[in-house]
C-alpha atoms as a PDB file:
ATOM      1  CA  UNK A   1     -14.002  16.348 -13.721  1.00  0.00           C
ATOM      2  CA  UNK A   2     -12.914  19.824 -13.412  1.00  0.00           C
ATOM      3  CA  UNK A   3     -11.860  19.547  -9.547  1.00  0.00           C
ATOM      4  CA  UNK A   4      -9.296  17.184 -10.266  1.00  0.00           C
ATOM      5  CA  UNK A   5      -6.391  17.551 -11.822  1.00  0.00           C
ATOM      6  CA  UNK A   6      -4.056  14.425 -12.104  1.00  0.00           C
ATOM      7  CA  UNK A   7      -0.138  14.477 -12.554  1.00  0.00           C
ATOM      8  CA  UNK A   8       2.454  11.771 -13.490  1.00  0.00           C
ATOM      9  CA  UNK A   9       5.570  12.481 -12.458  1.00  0.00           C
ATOM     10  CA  UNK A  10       8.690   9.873 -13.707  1.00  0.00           C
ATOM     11  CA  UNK A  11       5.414   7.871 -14.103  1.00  0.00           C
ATOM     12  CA  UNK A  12       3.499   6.526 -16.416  1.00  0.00           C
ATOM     13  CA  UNK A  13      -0.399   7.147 -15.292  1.00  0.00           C
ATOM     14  CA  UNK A  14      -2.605   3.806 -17.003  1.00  0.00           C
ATOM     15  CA  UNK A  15      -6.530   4.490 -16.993  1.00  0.00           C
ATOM     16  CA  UNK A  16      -6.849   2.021 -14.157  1.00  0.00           C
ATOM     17  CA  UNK A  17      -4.983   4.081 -11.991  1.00  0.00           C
ATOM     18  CA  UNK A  18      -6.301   7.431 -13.045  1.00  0.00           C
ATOM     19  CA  UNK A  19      -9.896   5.635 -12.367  1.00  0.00           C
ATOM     20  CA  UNK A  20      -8.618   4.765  -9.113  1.00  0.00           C
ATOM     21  CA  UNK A  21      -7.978   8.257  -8.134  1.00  0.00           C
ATOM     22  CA  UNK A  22     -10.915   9.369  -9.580  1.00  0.00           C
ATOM     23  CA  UNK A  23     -12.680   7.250  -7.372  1.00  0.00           C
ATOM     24  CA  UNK A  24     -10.789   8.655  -4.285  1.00  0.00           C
ATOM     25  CA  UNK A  25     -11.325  11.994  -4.874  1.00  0.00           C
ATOM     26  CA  UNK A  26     -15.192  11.334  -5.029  1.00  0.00           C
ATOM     27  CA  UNK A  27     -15.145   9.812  -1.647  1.00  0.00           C
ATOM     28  CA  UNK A  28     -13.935  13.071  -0.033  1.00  0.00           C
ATOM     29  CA  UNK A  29     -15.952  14.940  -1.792  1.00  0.00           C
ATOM     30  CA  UNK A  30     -18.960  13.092   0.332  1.00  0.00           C
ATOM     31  CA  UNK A  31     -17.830  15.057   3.226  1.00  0.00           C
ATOM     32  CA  UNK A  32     -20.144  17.777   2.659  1.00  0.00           C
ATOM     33  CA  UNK A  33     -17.125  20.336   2.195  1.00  0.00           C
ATOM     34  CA  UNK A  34     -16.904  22.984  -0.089  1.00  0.00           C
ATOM     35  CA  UNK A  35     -13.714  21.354  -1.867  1.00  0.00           C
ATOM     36  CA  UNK A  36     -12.806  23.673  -4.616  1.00  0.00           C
ATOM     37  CA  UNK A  37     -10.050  21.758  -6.388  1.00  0.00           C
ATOM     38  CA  UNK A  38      -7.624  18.218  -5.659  1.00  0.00           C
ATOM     39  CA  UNK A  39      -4.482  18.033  -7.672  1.00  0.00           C
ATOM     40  CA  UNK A  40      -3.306  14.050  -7.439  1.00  0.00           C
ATOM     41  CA  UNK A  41       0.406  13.556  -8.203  1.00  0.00           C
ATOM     42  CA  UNK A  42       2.159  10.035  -8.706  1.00  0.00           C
ATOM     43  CA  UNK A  43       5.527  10.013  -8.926  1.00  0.00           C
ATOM     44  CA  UNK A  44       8.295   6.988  -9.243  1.00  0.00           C
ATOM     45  CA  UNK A  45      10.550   7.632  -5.843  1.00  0.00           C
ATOM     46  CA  UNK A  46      13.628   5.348  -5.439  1.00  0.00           C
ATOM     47  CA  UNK A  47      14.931   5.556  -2.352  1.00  0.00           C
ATOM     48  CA  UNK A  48      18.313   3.367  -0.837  1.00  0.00           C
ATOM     49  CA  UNK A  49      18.103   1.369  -4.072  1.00  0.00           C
ATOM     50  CA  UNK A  50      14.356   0.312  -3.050  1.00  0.00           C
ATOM     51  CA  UNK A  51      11.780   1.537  -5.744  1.00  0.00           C
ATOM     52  CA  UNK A  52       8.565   2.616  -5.065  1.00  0.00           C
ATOM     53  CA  UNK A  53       6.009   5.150  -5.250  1.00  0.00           C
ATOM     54  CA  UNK A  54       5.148   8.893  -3.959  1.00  0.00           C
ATOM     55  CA  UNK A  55       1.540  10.201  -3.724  1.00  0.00           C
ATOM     56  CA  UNK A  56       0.593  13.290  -2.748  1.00  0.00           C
ATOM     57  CA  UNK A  57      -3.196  15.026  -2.455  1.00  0.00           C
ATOM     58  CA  UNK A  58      -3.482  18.569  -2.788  1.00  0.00           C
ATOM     59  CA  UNK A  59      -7.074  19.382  -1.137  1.00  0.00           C
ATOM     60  CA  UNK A  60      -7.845  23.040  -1.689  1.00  0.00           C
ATOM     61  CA  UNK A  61     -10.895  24.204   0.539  1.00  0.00           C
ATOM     62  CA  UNK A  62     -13.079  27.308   0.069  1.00  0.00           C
ATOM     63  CA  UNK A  63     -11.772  29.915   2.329  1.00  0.00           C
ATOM     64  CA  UNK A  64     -10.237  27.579   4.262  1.00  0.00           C
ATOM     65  CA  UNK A  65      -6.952  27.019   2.938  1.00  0.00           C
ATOM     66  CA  UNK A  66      -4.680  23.479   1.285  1.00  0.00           C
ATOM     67  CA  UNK A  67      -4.697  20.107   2.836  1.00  0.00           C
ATOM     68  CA  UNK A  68      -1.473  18.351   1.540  1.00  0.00           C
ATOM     69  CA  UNK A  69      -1.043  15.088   2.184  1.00  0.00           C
ATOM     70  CA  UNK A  70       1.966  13.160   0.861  1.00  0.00           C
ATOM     71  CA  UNK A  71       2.405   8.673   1.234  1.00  0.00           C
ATOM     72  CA  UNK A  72       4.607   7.076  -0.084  1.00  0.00           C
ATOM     73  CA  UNK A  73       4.876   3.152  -0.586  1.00  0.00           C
ATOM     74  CA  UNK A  74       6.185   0.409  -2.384  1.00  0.00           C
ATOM     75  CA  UNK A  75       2.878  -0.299  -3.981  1.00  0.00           C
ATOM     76  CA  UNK A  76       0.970   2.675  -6.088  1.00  0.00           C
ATOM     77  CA  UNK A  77      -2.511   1.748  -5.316  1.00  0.00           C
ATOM     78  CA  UNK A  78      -1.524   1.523  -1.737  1.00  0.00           C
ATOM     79  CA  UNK A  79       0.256   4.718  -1.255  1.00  0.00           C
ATOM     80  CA  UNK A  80      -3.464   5.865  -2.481  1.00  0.00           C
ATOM     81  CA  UNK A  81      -5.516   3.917  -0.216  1.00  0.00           C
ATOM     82  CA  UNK A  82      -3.080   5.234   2.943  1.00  0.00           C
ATOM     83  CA  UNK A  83      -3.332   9.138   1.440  1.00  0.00           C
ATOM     84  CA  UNK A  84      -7.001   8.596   1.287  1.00  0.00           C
ATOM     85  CA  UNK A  85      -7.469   7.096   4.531  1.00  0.00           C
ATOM     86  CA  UNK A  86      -5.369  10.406   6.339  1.00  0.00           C
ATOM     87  CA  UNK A  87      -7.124  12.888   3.908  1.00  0.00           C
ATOM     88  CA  UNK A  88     -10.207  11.731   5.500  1.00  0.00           C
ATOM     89  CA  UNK A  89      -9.084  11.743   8.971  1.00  0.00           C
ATOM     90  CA  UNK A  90      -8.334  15.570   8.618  1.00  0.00           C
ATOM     91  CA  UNK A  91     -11.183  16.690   6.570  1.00  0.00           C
ATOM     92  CA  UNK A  92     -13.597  14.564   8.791  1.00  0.00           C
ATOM     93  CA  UNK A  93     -11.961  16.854  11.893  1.00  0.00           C
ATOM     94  CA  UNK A  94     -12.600  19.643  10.025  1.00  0.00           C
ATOM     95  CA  UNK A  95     -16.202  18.834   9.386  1.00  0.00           C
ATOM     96  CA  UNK A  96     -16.838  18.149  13.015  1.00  0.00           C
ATOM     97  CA  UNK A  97     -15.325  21.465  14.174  1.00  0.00           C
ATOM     98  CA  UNK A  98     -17.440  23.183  11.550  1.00  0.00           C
ATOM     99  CA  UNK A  99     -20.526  21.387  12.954  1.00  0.00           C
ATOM    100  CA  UNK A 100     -19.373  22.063  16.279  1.00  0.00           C
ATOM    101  CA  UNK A 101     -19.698  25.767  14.861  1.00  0.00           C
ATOM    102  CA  UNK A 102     -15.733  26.472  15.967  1.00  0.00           C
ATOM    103  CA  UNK A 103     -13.976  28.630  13.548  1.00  0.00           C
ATOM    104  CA  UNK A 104     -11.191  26.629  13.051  1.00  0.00           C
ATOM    105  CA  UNK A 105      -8.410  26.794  10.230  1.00  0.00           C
ATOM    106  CA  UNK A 106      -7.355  24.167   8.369  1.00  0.00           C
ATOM    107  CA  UNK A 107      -3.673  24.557   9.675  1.00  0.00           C
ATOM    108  CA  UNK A 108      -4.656  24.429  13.028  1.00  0.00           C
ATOM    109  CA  UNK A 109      -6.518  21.036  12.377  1.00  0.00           C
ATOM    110  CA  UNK A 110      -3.034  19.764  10.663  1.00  0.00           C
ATOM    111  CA  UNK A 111      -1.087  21.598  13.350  1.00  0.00           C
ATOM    112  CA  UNK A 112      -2.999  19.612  15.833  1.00  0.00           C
ATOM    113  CA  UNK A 113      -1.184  16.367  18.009  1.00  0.00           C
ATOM    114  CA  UNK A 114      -1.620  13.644  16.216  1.00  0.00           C
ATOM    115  CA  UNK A 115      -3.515  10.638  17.460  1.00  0.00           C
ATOM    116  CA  UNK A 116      -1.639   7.484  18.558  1.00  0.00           C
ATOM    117  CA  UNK A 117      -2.385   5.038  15.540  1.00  0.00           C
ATOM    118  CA  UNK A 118      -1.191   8.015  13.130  1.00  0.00           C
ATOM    119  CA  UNK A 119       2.164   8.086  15.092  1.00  0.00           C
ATOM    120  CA  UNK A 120       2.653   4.559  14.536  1.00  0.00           C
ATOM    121  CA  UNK A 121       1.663   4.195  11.404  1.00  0.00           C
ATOM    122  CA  UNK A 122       4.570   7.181  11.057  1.00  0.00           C
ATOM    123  CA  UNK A 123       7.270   5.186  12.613  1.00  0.00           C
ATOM    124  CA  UNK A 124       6.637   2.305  10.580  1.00  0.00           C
ATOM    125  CA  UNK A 125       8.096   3.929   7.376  1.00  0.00           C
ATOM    126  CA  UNK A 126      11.703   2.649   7.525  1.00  0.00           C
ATOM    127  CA  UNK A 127      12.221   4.324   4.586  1.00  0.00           C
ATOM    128  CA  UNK A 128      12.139   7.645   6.091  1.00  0.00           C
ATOM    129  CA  UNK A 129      14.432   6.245   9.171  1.00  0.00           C
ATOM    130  CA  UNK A 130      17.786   7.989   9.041  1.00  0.00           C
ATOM    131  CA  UNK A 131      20.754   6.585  11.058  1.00  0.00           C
ATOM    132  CA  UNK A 132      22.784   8.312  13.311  1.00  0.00           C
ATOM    133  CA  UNK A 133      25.691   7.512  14.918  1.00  0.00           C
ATOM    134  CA  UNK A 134      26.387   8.342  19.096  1.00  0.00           C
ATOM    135  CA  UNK A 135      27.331  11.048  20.129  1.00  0.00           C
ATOM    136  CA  UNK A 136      29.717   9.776  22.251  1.00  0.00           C
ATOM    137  CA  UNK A 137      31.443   6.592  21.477  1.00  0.00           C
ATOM    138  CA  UNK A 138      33.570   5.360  24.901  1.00  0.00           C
ATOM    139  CA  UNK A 139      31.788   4.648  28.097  1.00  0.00           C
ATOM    140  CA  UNK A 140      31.552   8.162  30.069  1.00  0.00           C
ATOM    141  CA  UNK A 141      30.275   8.549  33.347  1.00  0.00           C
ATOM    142  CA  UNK A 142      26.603  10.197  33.726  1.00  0.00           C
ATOM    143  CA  UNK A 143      28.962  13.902  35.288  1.00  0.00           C
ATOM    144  CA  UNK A 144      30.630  13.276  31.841  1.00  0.00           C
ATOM    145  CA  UNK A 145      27.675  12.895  30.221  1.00  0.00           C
ATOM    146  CA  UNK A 146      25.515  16.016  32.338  1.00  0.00           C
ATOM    147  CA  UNK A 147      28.768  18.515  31.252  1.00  0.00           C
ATOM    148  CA  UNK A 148      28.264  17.357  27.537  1.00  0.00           C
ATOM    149  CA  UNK A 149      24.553  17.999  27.780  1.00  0.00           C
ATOM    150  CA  UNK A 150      25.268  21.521  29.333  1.00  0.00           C
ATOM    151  CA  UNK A 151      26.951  22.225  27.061  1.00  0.00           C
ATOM    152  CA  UNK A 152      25.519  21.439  23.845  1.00  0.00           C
ATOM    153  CA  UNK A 153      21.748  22.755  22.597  1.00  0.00           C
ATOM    154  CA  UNK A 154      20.836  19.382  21.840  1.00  0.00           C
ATOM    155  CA  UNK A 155      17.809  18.180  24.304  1.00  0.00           C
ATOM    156  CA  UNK A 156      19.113  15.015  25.424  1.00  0.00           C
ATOM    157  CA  UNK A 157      21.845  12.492  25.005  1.00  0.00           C
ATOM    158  CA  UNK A 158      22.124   8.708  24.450  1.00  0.00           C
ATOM    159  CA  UNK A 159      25.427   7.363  25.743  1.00  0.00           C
ATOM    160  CA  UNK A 160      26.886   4.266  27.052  1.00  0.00           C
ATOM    161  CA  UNK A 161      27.536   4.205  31.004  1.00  0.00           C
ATOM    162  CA  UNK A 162      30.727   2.761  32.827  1.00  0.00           C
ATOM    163  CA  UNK A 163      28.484  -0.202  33.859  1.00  0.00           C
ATOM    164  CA  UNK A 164      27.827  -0.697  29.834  1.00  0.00           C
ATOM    165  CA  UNK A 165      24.078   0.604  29.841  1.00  0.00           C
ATOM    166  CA  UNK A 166      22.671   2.685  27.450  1.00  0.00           C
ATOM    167  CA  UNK A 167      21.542   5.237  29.238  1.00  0.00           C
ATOM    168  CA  UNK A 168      19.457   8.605  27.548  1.00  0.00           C
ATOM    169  CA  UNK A 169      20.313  11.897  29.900  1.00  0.00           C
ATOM    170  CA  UNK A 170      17.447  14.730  29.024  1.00  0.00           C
ATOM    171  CA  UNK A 171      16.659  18.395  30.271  1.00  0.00           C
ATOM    172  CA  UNK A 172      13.398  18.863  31.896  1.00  0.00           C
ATOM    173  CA  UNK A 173      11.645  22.236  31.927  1.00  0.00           C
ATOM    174  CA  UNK A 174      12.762  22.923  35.453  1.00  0.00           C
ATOM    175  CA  UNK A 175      16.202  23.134  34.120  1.00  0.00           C
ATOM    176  CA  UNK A 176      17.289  19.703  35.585  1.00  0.00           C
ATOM    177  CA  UNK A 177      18.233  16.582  34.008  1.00  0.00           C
ATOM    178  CA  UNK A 178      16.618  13.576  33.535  1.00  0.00           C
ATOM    179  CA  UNK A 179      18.224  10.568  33.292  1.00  0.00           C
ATOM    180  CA  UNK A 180      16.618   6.858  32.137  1.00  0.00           C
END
């Protein structure tokens, strides 16, 4: 169809796949938005040694604006099904506001916090999960640790007390510190 453009990228597309998307794309296009164009890319994405798979949707409304949405997973058709699934979640917003008769933006719908099952479903990508190492890397005292915080622009700081607890010292909004 002439809405859909689909990309390989390091990646072999097979018809099966290509119907697959195909398939996707017609399911947001029962939303009952004017969707003027998707652009599907796969792409081969190796991170850490561990291969696997990035997908991303470009959704291009009339007057609206771009809905990107970018999965990736170890598994092609999967990185699709999980694109899908948050593609809809956004458009389906959209479509509410509209028949709420807001003017809303698209940005402000993907600007918008994020419901609870999409933030875990985001820190279950271990793939994305840099380490870091302390900041500190003795036992300090929590005055130790307040006069680090000062003076740094960092907003809080996990260190290791004298007792041997991790401890996490934060600024509040008052201009205090929090400590847990």
């Amino acid at each position: 169809m002439d809405y859909l453009h689909i990309y390989g990228k390091n990646f072999e597309l097979s018809d099966p796949i290509k119907d697959y998307i195909q398939e996707a794309a017609n399911s947001l296009l029962k939303l009952g938005l004017d969707i003027t164009g998707i652009n599907a890319t796969v792409s081969a994405d190796e991170r850490n040694g561990k291969k696997g798979f990035l997908f991303e949707f470009d959704i291009r409304v009339a007057k609206k604006g771009n809905v990107v949405i970018t999965q990736r997973d170890k598994d092609v058709y999967a990185a699709i099904d999980l694109a899908l699934d948050r593609a809809k979640k956004v458009l389906r917003r959209y479509a509410d506001r509209i028949k709420d008769k807001k003017n809303v933006s698209l940005e402000e719908i993907m600007a918008a916090p994020m419901i609870e099952q999409e933030i875990q479903e985001a820190l279950n990508y271990t793939d994305e999960v840099v380490p870091t190492p302390f900041d500190v890397d003795k036992p300090i005292s929590v005055e130790e640790a307040v006069e680090l915080l000062k003076n740094s622009n960092k907003m809080f700081l996990v260190f290791e007390d004298k007792s041997g607890k991790t401890r996490v010292l934060y600024k509040r909004s008052d201009g205090k510190f929090g400590l847990y």
